[in-house]
C-alpha atoms as a PDB file:
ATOM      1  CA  UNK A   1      84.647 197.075 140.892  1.00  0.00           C
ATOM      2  CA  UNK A   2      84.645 199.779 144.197  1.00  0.00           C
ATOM      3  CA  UNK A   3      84.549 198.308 147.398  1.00  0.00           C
ATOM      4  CA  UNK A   4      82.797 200.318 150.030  1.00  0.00           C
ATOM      5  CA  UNK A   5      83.041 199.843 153.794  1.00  0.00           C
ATOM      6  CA  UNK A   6      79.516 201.829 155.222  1.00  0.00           C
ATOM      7  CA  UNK A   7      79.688 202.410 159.615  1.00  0.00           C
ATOM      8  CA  UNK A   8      76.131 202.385 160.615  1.00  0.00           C
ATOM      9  CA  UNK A   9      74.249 203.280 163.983  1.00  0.00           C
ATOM     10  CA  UNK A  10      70.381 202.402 164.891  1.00  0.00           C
ATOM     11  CA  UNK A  11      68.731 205.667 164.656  1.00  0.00           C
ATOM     12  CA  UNK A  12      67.261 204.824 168.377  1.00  0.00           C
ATOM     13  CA  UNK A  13      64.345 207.725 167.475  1.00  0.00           C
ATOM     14  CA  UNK A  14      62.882 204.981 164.788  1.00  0.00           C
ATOM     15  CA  UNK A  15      63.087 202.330 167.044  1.00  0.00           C
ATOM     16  CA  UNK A  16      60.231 201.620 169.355  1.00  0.00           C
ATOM     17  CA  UNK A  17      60.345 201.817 172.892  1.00  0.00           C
ATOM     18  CA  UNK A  18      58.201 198.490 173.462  1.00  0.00           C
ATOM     19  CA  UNK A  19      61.044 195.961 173.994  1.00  0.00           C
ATOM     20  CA  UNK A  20      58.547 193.221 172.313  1.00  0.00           C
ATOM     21  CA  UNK A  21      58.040 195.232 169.495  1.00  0.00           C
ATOM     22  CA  UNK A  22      61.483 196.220 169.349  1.00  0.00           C
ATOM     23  CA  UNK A  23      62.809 193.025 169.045  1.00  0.00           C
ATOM     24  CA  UNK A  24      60.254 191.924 166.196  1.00  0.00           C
ATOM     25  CA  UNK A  25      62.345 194.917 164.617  1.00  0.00           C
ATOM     26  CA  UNK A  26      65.447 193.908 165.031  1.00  0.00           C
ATOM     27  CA  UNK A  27      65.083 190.202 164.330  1.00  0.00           C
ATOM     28  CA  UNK A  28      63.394 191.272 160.844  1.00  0.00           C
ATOM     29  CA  UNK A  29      66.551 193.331 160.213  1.00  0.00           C
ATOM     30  CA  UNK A  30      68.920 190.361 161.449  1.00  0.00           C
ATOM     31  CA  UNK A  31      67.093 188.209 158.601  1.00  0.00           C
ATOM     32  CA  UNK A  32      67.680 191.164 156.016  1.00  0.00           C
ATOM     33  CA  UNK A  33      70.962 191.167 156.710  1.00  0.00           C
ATOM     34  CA  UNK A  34      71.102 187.328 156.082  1.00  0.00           C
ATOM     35  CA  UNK A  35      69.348 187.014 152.741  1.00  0.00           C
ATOM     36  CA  UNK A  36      71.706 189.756 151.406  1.00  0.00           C
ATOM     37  CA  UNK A  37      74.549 188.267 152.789  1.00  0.00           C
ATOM     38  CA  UNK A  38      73.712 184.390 151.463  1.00  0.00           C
ATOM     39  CA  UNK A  39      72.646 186.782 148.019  1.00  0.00           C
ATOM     40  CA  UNK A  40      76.123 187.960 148.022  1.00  0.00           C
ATOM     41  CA  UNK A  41      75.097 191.532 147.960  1.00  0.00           C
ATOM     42  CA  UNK A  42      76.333 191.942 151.462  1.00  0.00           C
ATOM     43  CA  UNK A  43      80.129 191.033 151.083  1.00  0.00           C
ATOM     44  CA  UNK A  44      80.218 191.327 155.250  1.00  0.00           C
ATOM     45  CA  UNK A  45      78.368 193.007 157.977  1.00  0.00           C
ATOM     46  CA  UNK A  46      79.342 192.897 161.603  1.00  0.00           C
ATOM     47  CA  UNK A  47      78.008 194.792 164.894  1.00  0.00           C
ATOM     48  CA  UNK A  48      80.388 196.212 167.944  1.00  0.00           C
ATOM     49  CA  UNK A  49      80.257 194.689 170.823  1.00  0.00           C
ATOM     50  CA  UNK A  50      78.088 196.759 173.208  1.00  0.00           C
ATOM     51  CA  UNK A  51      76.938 199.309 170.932  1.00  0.00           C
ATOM     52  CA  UNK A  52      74.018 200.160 168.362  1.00  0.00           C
ATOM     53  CA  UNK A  53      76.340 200.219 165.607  1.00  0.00           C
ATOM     54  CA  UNK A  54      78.561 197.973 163.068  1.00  0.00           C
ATOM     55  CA  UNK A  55      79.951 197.692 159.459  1.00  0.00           C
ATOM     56  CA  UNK A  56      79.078 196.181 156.274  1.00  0.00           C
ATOM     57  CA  UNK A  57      80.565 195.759 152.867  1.00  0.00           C
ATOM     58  CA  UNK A  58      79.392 195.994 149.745  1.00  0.00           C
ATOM     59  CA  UNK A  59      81.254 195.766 146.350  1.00  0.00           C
ATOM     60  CA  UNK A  60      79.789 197.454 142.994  1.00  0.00           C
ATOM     61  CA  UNK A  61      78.956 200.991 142.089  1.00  0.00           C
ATOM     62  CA  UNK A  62      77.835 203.882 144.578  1.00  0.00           C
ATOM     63  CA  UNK A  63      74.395 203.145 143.522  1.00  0.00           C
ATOM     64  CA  UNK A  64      74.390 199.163 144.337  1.00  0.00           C
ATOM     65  CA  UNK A  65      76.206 200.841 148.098  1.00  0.00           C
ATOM     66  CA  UNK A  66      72.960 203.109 147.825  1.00  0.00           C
ATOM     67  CA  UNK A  67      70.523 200.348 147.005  1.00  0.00           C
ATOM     68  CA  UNK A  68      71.566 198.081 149.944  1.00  0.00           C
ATOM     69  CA  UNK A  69      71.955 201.154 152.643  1.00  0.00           C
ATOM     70  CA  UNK A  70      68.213 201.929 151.544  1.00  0.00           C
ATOM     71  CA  UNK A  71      66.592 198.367 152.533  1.00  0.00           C
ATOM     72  CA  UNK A  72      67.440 200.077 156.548  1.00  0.00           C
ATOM     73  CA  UNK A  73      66.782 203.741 156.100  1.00  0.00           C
ATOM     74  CA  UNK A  74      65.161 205.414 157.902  1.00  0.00           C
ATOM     75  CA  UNK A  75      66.103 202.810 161.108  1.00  0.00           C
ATOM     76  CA  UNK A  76      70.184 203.068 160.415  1.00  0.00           C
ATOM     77  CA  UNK A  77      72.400 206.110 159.654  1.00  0.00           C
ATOM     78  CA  UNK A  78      75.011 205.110 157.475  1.00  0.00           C
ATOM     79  CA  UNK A  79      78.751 207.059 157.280  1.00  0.00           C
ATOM     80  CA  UNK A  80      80.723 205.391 153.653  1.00  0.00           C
ATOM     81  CA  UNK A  81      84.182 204.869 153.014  1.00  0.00           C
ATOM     82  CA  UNK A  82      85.289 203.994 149.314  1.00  0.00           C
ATOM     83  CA  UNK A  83      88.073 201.680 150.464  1.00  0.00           C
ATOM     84  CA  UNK A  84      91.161 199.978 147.873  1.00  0.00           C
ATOM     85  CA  UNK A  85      92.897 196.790 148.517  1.00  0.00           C
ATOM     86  CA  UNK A  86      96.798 196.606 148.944  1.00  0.00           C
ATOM     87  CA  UNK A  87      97.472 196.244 145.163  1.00  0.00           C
ATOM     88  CA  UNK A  88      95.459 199.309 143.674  1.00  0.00           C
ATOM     89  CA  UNK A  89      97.540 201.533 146.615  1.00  0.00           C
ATOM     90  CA  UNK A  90     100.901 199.664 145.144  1.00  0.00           C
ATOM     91  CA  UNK A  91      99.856 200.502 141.795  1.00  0.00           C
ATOM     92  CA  UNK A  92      99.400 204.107 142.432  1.00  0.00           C
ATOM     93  CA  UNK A  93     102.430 204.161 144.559  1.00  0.00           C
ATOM     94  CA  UNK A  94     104.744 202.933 142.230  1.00  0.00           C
ATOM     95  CA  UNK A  95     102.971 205.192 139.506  1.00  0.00           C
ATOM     96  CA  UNK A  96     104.259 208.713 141.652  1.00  0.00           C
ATOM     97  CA  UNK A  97     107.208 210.266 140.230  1.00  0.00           C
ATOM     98  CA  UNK A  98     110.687 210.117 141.653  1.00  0.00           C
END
């Protein structure tokens, strides 16, 4: 199973400027983010500190990463990173000729 780590950033054009309407936005996407997370779909999901930005982490195919990074398009641009865990890089490593 493929792990991907996705970067995202609040497309600030998509969100309103009315800060009461803004933060009906948000807190909708915060409780997104929580029913995929207690789902398991969402394997983590984090914001920086300060910014409009964060991470999440979802494990499957490229089309279960595409699934969950639809649920906030158009509000989020997303930037994804197939990553591997410490083993599968061993593996290959100790796979490359002498």
């Amino acid at each position: 199973m493929a792990k991907y780590m996705a970067f995202f950033e609040v497309d600030t054009s998509k969100t309103p400027d009315d800060a009461k309407a803004r933060k009906a936005q948000w807190l909708a996407s915060h409780k997104l983010v929580k029913a995929k997370l207690k789902e398991g779909v969402l394997k983590e999901w984090g914001a920086f500190a300060g910014e409009l930005g964060g991470y999440i982490v979802v494990e499957g195919t490229a089309a279960d990463l595409h699934a969950v990074a639809a649920l906030w398009m158009p509000l989020v641009k997303f930037k994804t990173k197939e990553v591997l865990t410490i083993d599968e890089v061993d593996r290959i490593t100790r796979g490359l000729p002498e």
